[in-house]
PDB file of N, CA and C in Angstrom:
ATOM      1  N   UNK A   1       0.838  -1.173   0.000  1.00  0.00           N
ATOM      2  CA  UNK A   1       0.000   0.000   0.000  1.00  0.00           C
ATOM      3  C   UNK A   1       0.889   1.244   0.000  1.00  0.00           C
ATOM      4  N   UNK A   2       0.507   1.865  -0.740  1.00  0.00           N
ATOM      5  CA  UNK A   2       1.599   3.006  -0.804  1.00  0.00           C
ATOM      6  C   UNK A   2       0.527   4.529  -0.666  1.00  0.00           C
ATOM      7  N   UNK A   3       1.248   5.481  -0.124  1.00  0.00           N
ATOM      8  CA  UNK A   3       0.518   6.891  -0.174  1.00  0.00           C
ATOM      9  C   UNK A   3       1.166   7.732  -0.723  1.00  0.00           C
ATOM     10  N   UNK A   4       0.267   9.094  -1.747  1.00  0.00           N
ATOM     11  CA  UNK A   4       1.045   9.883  -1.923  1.00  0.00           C
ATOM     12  C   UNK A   4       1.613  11.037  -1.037  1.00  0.00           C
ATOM     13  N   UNK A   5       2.251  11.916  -1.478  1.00  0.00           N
ATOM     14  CA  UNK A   5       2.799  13.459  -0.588  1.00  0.00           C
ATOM     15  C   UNK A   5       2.349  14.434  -1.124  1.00  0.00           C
ATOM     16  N   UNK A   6       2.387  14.479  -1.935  1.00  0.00           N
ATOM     17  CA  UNK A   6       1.641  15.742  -3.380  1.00  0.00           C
ATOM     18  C   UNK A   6       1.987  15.313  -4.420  1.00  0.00           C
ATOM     19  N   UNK A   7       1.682  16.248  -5.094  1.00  0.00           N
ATOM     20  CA  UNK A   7       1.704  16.197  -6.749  1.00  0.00           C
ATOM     21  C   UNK A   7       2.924  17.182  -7.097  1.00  0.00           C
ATOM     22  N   UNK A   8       3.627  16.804  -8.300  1.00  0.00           N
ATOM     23  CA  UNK A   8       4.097  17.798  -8.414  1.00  0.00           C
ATOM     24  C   UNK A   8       4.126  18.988  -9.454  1.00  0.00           C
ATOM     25  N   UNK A   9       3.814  20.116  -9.152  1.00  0.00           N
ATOM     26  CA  UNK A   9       2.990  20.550 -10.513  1.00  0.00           C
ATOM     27  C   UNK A   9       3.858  21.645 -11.772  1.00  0.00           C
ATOM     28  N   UNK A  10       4.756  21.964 -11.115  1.00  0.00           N
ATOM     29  CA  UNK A  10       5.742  22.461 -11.688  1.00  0.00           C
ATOM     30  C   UNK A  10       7.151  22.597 -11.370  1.00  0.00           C
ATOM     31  N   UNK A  11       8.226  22.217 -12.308  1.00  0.00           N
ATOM     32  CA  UNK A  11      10.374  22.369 -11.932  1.00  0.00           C
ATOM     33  C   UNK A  11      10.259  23.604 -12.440  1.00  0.00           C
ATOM     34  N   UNK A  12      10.940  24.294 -11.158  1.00  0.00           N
ATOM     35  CA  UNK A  12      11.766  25.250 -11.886  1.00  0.00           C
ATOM     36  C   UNK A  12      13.332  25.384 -11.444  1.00  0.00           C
ATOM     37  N   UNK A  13      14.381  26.083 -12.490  1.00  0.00           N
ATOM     38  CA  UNK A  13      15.674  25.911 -11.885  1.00  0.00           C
ATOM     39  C   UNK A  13      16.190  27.455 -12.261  1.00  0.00           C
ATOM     40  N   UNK A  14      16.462  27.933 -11.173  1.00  0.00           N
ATOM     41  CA  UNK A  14      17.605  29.423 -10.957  1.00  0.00           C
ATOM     42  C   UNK A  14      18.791  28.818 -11.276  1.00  0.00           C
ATOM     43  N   UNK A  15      19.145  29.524 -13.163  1.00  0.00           N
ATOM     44  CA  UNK A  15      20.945  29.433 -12.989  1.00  0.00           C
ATOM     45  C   UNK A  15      21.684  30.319 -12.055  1.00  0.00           C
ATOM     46  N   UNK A  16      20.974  31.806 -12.270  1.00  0.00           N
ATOM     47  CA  UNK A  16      21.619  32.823 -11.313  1.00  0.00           C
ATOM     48  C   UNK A  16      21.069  33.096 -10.377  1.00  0.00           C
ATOM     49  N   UNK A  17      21.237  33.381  -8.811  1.00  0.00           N
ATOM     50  CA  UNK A  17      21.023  33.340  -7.299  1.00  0.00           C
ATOM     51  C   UNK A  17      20.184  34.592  -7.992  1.00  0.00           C
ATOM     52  N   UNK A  18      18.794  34.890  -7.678  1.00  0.00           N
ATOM     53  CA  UNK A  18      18.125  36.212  -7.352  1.00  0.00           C
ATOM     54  C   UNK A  18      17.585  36.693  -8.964  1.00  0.00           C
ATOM     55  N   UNK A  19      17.647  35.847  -9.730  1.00  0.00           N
ATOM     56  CA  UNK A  19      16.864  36.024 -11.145  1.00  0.00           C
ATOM     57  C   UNK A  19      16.109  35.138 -11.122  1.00  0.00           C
ATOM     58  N   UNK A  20      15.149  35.085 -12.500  1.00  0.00           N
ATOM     59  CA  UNK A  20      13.798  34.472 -12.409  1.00  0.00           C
ATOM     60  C   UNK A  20      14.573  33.264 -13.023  1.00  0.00           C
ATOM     61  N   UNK A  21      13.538  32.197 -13.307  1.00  0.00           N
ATOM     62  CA  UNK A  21      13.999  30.836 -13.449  1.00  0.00           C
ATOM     63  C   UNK A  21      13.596  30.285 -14.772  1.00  0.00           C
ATOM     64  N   UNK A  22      13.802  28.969 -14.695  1.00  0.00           N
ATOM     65  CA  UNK A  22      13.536  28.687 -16.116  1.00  0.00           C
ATOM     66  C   UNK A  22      12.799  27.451 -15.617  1.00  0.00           C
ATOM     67  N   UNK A  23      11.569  27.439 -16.343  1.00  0.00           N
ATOM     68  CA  UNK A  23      10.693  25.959 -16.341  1.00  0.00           C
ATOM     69  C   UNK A  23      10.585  24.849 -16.939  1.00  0.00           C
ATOM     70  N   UNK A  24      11.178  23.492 -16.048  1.00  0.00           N
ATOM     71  CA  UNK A  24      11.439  22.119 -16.708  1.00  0.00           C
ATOM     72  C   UNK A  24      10.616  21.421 -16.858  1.00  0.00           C
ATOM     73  N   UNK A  25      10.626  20.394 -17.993  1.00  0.00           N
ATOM     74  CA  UNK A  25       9.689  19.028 -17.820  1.00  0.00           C
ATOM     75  C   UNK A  25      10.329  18.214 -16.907  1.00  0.00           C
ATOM     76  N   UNK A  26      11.650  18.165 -16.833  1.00  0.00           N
ATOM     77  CA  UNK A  26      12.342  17.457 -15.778  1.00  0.00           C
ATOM     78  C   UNK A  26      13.811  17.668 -15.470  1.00  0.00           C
ATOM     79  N   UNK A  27      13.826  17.576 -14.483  1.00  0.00           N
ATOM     80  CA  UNK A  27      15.475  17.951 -14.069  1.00  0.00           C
ATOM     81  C   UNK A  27      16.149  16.432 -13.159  1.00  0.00           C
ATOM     82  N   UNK A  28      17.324  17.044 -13.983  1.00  0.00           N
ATOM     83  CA  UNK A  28      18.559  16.092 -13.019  1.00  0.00           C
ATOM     84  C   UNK A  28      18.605  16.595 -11.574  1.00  0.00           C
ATOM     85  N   UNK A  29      18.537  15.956 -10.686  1.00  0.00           N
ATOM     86  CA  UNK A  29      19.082  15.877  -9.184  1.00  0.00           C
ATOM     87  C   UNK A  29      20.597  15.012  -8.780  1.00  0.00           C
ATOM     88  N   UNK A  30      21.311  15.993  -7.930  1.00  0.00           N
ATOM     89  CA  UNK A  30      22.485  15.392  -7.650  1.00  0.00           C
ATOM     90  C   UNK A  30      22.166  15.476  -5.873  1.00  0.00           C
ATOM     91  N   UNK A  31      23.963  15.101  -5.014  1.00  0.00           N
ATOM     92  CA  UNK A  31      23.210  15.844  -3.739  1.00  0.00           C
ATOM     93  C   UNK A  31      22.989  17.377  -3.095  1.00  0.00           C
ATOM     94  N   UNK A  32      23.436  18.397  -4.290  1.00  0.00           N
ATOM     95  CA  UNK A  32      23.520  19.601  -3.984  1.00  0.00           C
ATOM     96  C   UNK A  32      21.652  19.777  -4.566  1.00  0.00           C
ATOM     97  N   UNK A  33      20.776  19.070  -5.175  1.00  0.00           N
ATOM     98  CA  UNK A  33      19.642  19.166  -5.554  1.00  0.00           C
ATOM     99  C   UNK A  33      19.517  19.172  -6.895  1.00  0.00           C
ATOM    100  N   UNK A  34      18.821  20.231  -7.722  1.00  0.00           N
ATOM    101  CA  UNK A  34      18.857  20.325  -9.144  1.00  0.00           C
ATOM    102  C   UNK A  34      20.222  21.200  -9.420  1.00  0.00           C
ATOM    103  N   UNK A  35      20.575  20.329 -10.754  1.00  0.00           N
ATOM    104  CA  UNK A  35      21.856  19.878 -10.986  1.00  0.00           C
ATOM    105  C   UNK A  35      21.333  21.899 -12.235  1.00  0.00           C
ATOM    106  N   UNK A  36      22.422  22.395 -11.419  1.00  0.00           N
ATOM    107  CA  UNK A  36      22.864  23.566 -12.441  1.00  0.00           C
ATOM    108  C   UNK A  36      21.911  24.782 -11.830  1.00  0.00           C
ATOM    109  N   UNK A  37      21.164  24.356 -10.361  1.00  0.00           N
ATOM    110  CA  UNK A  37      20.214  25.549  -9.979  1.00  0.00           C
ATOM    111  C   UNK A  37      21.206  25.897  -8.669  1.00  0.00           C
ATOM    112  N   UNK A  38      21.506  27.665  -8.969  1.00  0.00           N
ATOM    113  CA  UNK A  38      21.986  28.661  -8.441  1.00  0.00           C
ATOM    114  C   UNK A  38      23.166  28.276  -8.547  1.00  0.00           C
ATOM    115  N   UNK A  39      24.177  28.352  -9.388  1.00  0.00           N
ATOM    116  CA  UNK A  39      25.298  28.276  -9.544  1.00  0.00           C
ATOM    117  C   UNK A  39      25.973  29.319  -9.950  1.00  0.00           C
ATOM    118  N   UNK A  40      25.586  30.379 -10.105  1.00  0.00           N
ATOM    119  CA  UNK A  40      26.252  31.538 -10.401  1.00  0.00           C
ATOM    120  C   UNK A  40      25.395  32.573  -9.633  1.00  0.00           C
ATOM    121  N   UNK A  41      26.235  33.370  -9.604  1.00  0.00           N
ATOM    122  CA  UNK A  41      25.282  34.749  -8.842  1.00  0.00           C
ATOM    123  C   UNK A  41      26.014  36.330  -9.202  1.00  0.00           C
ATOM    124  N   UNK A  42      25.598  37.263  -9.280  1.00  0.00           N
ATOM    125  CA  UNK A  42      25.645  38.766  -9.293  1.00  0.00           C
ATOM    126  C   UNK A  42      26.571  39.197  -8.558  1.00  0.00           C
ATOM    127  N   UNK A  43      27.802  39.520  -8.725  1.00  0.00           N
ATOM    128  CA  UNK A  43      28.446  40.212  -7.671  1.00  0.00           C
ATOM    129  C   UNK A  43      28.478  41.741  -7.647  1.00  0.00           C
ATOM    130  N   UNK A  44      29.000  42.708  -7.186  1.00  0.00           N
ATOM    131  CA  UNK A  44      29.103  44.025  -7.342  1.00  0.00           C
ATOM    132  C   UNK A  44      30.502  44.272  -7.171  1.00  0.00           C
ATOM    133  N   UNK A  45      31.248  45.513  -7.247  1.00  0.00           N
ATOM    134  CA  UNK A  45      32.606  46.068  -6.942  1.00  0.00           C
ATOM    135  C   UNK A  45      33.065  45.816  -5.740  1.00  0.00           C
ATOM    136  N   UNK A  46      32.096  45.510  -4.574  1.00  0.00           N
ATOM    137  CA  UNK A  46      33.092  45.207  -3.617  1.00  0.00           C
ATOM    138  C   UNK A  46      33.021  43.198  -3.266  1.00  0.00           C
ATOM    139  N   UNK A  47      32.376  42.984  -4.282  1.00  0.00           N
ATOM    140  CA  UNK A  47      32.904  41.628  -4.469  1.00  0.00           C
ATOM    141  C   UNK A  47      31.104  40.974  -3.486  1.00  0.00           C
ATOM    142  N   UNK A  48      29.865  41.777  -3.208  1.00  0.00           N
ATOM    143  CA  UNK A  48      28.618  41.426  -2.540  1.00  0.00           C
ATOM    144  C   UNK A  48      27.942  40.585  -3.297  1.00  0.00           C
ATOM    145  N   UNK A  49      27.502  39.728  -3.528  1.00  0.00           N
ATOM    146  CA  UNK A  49      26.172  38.943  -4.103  1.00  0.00           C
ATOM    147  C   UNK A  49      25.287  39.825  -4.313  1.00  0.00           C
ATOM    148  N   UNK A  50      24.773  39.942  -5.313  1.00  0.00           N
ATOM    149  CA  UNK A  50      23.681  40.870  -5.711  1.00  0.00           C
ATOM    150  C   UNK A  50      22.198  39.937  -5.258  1.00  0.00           C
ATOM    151  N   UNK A  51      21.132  40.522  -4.756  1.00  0.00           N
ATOM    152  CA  UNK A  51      19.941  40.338  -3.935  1.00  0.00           C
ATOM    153  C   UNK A  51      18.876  40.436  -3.920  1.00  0.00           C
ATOM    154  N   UNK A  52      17.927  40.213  -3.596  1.00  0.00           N
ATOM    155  CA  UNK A  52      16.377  41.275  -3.083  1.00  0.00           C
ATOM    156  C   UNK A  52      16.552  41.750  -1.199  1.00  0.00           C
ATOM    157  N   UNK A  53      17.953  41.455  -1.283  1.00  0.00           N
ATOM    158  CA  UNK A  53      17.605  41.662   0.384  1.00  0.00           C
ATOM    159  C   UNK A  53      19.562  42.854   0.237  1.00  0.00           C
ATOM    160  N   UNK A  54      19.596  42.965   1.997  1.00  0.00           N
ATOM    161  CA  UNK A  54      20.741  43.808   2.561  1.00  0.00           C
ATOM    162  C   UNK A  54      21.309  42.856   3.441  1.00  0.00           C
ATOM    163  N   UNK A  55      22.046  42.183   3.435  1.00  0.00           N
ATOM    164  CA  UNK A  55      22.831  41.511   4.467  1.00  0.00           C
ATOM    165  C   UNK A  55      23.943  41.875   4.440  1.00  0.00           C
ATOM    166  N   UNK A  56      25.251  41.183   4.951  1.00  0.00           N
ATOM    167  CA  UNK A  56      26.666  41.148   5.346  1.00  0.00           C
ATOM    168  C   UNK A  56      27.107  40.312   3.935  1.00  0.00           C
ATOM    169  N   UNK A  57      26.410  39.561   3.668  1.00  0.00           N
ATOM    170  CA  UNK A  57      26.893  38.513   2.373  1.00  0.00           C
ATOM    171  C   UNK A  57      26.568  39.242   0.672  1.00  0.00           C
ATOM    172  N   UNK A  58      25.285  39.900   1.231  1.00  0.00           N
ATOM    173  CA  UNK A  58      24.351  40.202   0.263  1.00  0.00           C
ATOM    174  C   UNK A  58      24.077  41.436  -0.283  1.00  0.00           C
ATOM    175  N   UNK A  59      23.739  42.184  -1.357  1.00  0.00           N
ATOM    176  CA  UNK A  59      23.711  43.525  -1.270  1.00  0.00           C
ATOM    177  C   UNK A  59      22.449  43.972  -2.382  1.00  0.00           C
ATOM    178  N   UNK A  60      21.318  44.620  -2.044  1.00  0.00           N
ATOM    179  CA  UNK A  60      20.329  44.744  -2.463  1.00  0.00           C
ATOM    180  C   UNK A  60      20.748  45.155  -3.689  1.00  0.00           C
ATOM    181  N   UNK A  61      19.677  44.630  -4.879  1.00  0.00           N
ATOM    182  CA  UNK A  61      20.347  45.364  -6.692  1.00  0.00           C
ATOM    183  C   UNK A  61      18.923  45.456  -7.142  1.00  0.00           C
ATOM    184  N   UNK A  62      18.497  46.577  -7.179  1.00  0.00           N
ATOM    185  CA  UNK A  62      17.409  46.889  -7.918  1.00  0.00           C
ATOM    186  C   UNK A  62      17.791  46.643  -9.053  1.00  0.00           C
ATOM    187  N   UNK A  63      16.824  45.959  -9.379  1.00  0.00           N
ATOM    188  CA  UNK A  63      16.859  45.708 -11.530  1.00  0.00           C
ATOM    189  C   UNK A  63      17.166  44.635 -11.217  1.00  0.00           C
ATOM    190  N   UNK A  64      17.878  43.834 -10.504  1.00  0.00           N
ATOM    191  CA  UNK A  64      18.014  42.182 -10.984  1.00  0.00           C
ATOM    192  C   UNK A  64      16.982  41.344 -10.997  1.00  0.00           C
ATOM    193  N   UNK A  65      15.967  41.209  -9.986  1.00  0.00           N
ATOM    194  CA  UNK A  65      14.883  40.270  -9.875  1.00  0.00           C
ATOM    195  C   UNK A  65      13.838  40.463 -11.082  1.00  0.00           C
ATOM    196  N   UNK A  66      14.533  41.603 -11.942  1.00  0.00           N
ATOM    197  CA  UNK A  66      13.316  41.857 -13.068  1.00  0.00           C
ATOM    198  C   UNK A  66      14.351  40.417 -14.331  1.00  0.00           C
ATOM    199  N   UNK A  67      15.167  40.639 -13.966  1.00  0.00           N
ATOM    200  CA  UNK A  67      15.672  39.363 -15.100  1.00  0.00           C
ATOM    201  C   UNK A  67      15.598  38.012 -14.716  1.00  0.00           C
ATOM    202  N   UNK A  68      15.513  37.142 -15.773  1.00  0.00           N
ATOM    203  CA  UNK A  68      15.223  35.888 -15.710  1.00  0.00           C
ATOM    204  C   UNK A  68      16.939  35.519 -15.722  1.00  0.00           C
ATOM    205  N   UNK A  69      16.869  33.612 -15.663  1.00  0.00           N
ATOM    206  CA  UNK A  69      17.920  33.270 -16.473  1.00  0.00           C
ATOM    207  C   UNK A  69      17.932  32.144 -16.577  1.00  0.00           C
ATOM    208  N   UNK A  70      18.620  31.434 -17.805  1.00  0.00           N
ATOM    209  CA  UNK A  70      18.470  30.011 -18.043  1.00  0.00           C
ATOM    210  C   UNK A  70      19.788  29.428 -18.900  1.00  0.00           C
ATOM    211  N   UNK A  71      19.648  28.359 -19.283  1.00  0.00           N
ATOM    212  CA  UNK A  71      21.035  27.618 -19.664  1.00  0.00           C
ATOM    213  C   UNK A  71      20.642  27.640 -21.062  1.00  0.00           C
ATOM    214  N   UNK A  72      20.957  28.140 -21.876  1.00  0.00           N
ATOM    215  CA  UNK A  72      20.967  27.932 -23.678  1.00  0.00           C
ATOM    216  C   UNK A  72      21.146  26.328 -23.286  1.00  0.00           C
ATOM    217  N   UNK A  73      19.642  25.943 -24.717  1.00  0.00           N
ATOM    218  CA  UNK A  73      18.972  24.817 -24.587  1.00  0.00           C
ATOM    219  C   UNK A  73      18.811  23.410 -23.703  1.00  0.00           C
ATOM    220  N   UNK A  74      18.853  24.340 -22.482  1.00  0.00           N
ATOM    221  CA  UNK A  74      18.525  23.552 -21.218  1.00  0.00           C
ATOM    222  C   UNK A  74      19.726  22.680 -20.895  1.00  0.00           C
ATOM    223  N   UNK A  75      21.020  23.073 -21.343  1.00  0.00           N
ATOM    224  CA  UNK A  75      22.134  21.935 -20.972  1.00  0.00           C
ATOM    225  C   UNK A  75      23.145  22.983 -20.003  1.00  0.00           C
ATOM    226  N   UNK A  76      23.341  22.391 -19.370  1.00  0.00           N
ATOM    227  CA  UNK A  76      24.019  22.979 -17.793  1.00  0.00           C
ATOM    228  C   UNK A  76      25.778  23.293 -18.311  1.00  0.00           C
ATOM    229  N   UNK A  77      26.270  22.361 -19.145  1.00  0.00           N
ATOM    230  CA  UNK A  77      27.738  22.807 -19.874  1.00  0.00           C
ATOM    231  C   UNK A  77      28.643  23.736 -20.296  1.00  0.00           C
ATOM    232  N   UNK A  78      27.269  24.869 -20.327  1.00  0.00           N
ATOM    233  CA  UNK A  78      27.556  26.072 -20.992  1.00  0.00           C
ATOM    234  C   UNK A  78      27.157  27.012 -19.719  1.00  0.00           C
ATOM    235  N   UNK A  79      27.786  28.192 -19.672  1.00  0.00           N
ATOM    236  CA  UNK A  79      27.140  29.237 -18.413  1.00  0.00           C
ATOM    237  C   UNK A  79      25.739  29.719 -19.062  1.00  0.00           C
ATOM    238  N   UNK A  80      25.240  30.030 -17.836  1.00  0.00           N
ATOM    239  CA  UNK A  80      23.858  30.881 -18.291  1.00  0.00           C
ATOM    240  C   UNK A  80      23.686  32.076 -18.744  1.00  0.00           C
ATOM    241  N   UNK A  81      22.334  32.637 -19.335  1.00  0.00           N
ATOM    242  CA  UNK A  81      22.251  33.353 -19.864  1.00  0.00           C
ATOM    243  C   UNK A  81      21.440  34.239 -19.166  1.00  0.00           C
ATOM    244  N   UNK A  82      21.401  35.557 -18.845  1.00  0.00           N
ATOM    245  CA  UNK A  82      20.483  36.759 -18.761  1.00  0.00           C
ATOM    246  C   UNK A  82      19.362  36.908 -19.692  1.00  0.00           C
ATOM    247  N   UNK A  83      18.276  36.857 -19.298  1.00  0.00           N
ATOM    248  CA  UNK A  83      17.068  37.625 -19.773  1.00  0.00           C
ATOM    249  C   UNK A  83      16.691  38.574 -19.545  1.00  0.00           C
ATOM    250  N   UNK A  84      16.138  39.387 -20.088  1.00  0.00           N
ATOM    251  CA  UNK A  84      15.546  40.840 -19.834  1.00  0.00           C
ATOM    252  C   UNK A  84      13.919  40.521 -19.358  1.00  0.00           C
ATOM    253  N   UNK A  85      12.966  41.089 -19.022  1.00  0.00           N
ATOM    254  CA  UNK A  85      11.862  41.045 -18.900  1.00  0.00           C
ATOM    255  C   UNK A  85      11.163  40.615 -20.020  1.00  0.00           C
ATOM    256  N   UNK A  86      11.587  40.547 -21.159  1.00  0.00           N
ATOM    257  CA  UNK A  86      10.576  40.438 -22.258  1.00  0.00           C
ATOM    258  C   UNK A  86      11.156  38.847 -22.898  1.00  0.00           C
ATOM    259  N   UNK A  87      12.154  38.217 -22.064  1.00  0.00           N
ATOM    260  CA  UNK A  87      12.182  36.967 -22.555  1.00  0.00           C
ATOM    261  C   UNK A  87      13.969  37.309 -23.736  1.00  0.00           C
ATOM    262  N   UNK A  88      14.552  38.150 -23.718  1.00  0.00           N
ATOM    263  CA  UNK A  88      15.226  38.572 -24.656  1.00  0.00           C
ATOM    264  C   UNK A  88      16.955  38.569 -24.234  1.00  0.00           C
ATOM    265  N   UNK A  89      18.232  37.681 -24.850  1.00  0.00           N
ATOM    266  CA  UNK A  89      19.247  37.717 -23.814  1.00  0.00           C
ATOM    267  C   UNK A  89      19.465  39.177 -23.746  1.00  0.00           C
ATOM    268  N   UNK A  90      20.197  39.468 -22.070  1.00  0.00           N
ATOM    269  CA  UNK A  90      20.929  40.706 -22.158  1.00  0.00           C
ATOM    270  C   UNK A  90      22.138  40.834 -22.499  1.00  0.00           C
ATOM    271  N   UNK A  91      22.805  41.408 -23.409  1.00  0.00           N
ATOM    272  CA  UNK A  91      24.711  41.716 -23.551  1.00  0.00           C
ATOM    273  C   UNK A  91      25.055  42.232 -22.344  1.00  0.00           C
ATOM    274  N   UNK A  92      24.493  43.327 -21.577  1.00  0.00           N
ATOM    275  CA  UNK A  92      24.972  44.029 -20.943  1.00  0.00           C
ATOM    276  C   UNK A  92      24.421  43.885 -19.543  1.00  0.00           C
ATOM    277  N   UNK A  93      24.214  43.481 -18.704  1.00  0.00           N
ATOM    278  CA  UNK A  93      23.124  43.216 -17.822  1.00  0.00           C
ATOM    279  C   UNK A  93      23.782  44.403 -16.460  1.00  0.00           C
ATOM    280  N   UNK A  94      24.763  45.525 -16.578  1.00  0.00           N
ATOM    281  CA  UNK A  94      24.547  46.628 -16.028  1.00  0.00           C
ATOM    282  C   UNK A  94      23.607  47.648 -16.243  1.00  0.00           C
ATOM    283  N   UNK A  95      23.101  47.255 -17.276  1.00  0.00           N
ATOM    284  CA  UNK A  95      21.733  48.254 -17.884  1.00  0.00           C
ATOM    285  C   UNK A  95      20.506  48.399 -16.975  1.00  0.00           C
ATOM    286  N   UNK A  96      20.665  46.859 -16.271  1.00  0.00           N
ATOM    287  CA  UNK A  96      19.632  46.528 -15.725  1.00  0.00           C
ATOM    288  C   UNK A  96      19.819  46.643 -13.899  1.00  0.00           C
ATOM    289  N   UNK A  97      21.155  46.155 -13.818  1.00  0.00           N
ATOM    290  CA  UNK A  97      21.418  45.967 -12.296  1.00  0.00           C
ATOM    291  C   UNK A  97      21.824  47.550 -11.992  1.00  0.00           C
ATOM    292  N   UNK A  98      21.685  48.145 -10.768  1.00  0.00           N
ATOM    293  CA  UNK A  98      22.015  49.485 -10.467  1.00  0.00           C
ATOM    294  C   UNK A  98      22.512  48.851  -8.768  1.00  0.00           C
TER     295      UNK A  98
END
């Protein structure tokens, strides 16, 4: 007899810490979890993680949480890519981070 826990109704995987994500039919799991989610992140000049928050580690960046980001065609091999709000890569993604 077996029971369920839930359902699961949607993957999603953050390449970059504090951007929007990209939605899977299925993902690899390792023991760090999904294989290629938050592996890169935003730094600033004094070397802070860019955020939605203010910590000691962390340093608030308006404009980042408006970008997405994902792995050109879903393979983890390659670094990720910046999106703009409209789904579009960014070249420059200081345009966006302040």
């Amino acid at each position: 007899m077996s029971s369920a826990l839930g359902t699961i109704e949607r993957i999603w995987r953050y390449p970059i810490k504090s951007t929007g994500g990209e939605s899977l039919d299925e993902a690899a799991v390792d023991a760090r979890g999904f294989v290629g989610d938050r592996l890169y992140a935003v730094r600033d000049a004094e070397g802070k993680f860019g955020s939605g928050k203010n910590t000691r580690r962390f340093r608030r960046m308006p404009g980042l949480l408006q970008l997405r980001s994902r792995y050109p065609g879903g393979v983890v091999t390659k670094g990720p890519e910046l999106l703009d709000p409209d789904g579009v890569p960014v070249p420059d993604p200081s345009v966006y981070v302040r």
